[in-house]
C-alpha atoms as a PDB file:
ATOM      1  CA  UNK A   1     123.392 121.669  52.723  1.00  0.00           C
ATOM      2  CA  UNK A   2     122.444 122.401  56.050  1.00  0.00           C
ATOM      3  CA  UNK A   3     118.418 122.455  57.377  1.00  0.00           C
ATOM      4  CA  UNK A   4     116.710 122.578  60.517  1.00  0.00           C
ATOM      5  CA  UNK A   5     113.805 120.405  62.066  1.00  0.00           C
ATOM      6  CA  UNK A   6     110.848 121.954  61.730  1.00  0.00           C
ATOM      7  CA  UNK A   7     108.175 119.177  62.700  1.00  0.00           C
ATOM      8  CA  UNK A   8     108.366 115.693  63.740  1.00  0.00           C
ATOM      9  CA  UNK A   9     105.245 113.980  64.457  1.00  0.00           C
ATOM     10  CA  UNK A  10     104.545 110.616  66.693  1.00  0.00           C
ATOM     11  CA  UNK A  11     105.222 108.119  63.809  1.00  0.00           C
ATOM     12  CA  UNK A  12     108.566 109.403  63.307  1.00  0.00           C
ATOM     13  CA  UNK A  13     108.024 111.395  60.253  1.00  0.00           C
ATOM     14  CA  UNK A  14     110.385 114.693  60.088  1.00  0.00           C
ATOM     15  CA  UNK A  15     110.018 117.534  57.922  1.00  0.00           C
ATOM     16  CA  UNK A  16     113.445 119.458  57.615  1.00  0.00           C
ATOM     17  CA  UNK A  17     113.507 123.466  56.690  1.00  0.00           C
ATOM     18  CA  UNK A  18     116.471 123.660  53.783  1.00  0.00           C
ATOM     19  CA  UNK A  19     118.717 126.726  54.025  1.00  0.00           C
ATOM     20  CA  UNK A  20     118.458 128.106  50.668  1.00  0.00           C
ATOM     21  CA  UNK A  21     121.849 130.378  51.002  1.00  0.00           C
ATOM     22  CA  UNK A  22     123.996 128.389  49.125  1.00  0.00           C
ATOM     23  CA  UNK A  23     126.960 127.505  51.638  1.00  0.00           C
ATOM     24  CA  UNK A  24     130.316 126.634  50.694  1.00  0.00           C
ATOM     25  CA  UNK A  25     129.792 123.219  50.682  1.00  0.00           C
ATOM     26  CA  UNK A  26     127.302 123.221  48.041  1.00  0.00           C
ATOM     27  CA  UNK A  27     129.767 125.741  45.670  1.00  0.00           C
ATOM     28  CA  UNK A  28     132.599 123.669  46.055  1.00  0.00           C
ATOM     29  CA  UNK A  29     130.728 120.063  46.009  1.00  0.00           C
ATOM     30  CA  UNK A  30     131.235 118.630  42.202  1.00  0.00           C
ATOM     31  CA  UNK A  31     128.083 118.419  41.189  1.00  0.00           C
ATOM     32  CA  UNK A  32     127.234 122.046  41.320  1.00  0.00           C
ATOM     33  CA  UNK A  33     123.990 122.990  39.927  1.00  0.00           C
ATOM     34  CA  UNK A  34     122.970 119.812  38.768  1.00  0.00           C
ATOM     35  CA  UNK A  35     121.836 118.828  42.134  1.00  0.00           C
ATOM     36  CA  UNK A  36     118.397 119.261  42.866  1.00  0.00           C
ATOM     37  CA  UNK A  37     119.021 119.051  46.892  1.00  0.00           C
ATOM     38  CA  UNK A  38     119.237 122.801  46.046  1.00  0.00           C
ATOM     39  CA  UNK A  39     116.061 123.687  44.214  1.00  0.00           C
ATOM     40  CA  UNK A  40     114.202 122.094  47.268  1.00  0.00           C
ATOM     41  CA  UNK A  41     112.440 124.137  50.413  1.00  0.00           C
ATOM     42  CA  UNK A  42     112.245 121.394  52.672  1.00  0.00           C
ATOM     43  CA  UNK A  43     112.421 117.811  52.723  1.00  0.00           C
ATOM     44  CA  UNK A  44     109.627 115.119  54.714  1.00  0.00           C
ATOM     45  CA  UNK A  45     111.569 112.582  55.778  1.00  0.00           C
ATOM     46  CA  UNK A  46     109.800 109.137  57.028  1.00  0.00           C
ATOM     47  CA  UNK A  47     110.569 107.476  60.582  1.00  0.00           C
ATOM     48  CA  UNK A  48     114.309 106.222  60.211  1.00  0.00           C
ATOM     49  CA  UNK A  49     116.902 105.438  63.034  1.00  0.00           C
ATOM     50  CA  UNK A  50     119.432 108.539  62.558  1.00  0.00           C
ATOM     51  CA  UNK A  51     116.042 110.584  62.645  1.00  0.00           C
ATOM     52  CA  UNK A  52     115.103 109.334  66.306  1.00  0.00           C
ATOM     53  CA  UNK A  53     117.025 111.156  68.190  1.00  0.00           C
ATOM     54  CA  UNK A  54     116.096 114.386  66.585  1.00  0.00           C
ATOM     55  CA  UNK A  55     114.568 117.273  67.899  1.00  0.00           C
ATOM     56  CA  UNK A  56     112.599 120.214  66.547  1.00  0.00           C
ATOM     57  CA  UNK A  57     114.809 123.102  65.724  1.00  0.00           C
ATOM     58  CA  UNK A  58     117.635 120.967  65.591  1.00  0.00           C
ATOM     59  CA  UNK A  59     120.176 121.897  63.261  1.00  0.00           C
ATOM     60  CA  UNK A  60     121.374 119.225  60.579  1.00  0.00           C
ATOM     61  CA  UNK A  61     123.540 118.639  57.505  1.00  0.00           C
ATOM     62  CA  UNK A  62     121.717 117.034  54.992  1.00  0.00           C
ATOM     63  CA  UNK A  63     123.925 115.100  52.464  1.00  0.00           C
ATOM     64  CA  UNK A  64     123.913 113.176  49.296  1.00  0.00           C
ATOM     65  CA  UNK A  65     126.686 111.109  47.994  1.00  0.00           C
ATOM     66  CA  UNK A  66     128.082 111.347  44.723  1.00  0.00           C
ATOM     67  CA  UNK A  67     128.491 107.905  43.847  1.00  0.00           C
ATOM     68  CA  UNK A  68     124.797 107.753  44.745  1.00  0.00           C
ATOM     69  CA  UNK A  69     124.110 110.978  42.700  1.00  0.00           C
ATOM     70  CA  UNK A  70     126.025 109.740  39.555  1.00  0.00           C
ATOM     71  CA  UNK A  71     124.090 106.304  39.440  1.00  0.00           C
ATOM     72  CA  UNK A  72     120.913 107.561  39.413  1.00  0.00           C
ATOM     73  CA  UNK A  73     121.213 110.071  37.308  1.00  0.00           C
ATOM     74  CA  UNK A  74     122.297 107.428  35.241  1.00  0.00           C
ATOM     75  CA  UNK A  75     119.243 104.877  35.895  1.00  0.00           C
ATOM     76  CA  UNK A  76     117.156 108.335  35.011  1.00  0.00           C
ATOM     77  CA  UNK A  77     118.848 109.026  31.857  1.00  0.00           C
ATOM     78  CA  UNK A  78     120.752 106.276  30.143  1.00  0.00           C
ATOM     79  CA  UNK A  79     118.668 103.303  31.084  1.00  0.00           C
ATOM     80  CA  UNK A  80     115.472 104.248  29.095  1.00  0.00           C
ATOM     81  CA  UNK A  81     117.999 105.268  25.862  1.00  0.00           C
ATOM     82  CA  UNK A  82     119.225 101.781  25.816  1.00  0.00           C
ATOM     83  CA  UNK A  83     115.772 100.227  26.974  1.00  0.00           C
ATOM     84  CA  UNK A  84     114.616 102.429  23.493  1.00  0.00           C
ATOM     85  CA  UNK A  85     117.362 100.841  21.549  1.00  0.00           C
ATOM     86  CA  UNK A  86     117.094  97.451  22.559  1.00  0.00           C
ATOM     87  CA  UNK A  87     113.506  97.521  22.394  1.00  0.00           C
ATOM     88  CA  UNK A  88     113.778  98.572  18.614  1.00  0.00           C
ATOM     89  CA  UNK A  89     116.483  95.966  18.051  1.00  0.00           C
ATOM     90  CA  UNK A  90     114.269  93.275  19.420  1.00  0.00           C
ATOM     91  CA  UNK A  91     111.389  94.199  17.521  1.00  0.00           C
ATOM     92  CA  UNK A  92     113.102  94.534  14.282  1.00  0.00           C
ATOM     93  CA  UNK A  93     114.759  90.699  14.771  1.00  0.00           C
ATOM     94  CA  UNK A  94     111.374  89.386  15.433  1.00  0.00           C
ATOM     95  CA  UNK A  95     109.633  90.897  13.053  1.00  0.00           C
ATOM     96  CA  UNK A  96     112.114  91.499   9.695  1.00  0.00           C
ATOM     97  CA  UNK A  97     109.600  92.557   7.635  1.00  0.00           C
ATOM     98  CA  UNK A  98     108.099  95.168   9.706  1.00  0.00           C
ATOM     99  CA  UNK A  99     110.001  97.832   8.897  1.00  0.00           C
ATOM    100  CA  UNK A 100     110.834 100.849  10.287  1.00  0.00           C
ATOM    101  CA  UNK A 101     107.174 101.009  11.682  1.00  0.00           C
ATOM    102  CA  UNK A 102     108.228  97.866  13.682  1.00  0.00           C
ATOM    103  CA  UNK A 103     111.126  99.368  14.741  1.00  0.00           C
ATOM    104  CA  UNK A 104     109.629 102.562  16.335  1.00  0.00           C
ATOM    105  CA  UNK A 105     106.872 100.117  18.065  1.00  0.00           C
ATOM    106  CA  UNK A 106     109.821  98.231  19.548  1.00  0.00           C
ATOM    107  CA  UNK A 107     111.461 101.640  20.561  1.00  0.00           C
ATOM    108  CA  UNK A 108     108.349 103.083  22.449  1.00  0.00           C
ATOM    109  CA  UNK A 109     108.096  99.905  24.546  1.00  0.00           C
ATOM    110  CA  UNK A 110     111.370  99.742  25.310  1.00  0.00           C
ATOM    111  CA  UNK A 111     111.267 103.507  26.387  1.00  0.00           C
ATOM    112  CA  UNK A 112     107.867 102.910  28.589  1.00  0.00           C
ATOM    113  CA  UNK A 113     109.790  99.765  30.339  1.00  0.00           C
ATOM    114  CA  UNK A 114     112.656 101.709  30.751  1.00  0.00           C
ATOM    115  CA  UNK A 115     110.553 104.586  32.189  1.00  0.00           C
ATOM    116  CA  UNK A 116     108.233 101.861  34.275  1.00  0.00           C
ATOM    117  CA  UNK A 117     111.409 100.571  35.690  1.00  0.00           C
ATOM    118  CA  UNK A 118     112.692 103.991  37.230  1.00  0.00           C
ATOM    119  CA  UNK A 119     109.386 104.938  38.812  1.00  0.00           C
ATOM    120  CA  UNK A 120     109.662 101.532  40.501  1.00  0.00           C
ATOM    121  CA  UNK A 121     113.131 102.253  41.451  1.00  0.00           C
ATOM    122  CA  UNK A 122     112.546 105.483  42.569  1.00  0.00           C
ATOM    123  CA  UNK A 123     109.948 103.923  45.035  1.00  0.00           C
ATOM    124  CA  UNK A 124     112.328 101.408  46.243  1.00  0.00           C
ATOM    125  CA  UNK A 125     114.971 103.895  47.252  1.00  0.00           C
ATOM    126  CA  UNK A 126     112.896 106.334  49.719  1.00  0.00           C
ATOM    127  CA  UNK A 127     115.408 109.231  50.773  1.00  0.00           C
ATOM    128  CA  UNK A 128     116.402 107.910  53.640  1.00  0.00           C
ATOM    129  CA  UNK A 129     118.759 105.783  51.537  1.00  0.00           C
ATOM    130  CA  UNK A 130     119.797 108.590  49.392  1.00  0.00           C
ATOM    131  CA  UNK A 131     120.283 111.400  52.162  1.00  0.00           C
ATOM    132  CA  UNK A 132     122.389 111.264  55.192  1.00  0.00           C
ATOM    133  CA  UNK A 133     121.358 113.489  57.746  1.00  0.00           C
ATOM    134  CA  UNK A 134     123.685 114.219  60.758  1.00  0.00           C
ATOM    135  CA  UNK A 135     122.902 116.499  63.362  1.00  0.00           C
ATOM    136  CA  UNK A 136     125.245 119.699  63.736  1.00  0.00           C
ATOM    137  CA  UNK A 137     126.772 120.392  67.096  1.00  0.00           C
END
């Protein structure tokens, strides 16, 4: 998807204008719709080496792998179903005699840590390690 620099203040910090006509390269990448790089306006960008040597109304190309793309959309989606299911597993082996009732309460923790654990991950991986931006000549 391609963007342009809009702003860039003195820490570094970039905010980059998304051009919302979907080009070619987003109608032939694989992931089509599914990726949200194409809902978005504009992106803010912290202070990051490949950003330094931007300037505004620069033009870029912002990317996002797909390997990268796949695995967290796995973290977001599969990790808190098996978090759920182990959690009721658990529960249900330490307490036999709970029932179903122990089950579910084993099943809602799970889901929270699996939930807990993405917003943490999603905090550890800012975009700059997501997005490659690369200026356009």
């Amino acid at each position: 998807m391609k963007g342009q620099i809009v702003s860039k203040d003195e820490t570094g910090k970039v905010e980059i204008a998304l051009m919302q006509e979907a080009d070619n390269e987003c109608k032939s990448c694989g992931m089509g719709d599914s990726c949200g790089l194409t809902k978005l306006s504009s992106l803010e960008m912290k202070s990051s080496p490949e950003l330094e040597n931007l300037n505004i109304n620069d033009f870029v190309d912002v990317e996002i792998s797909s390997k990268v793309f796949l695995w967290l959309s796995g973290s977001v989606y599969i990790l808190p179903l098996f978090t759920m299911l182990f959690g009721a597993i658990i529960a249900s082996a330490i307490v036999p005699s709970g029932g179903d009732k122990t089950a579910m309460l084993g099943a809602a923790l799970g889901l929270g840590a699996g939930i807990v654990f993405n917003v943490f991950l999603n905090k550890y991986l800012s975009l700059q390690r997501i997005v490659r931006i690369r200026r356009l000549a």
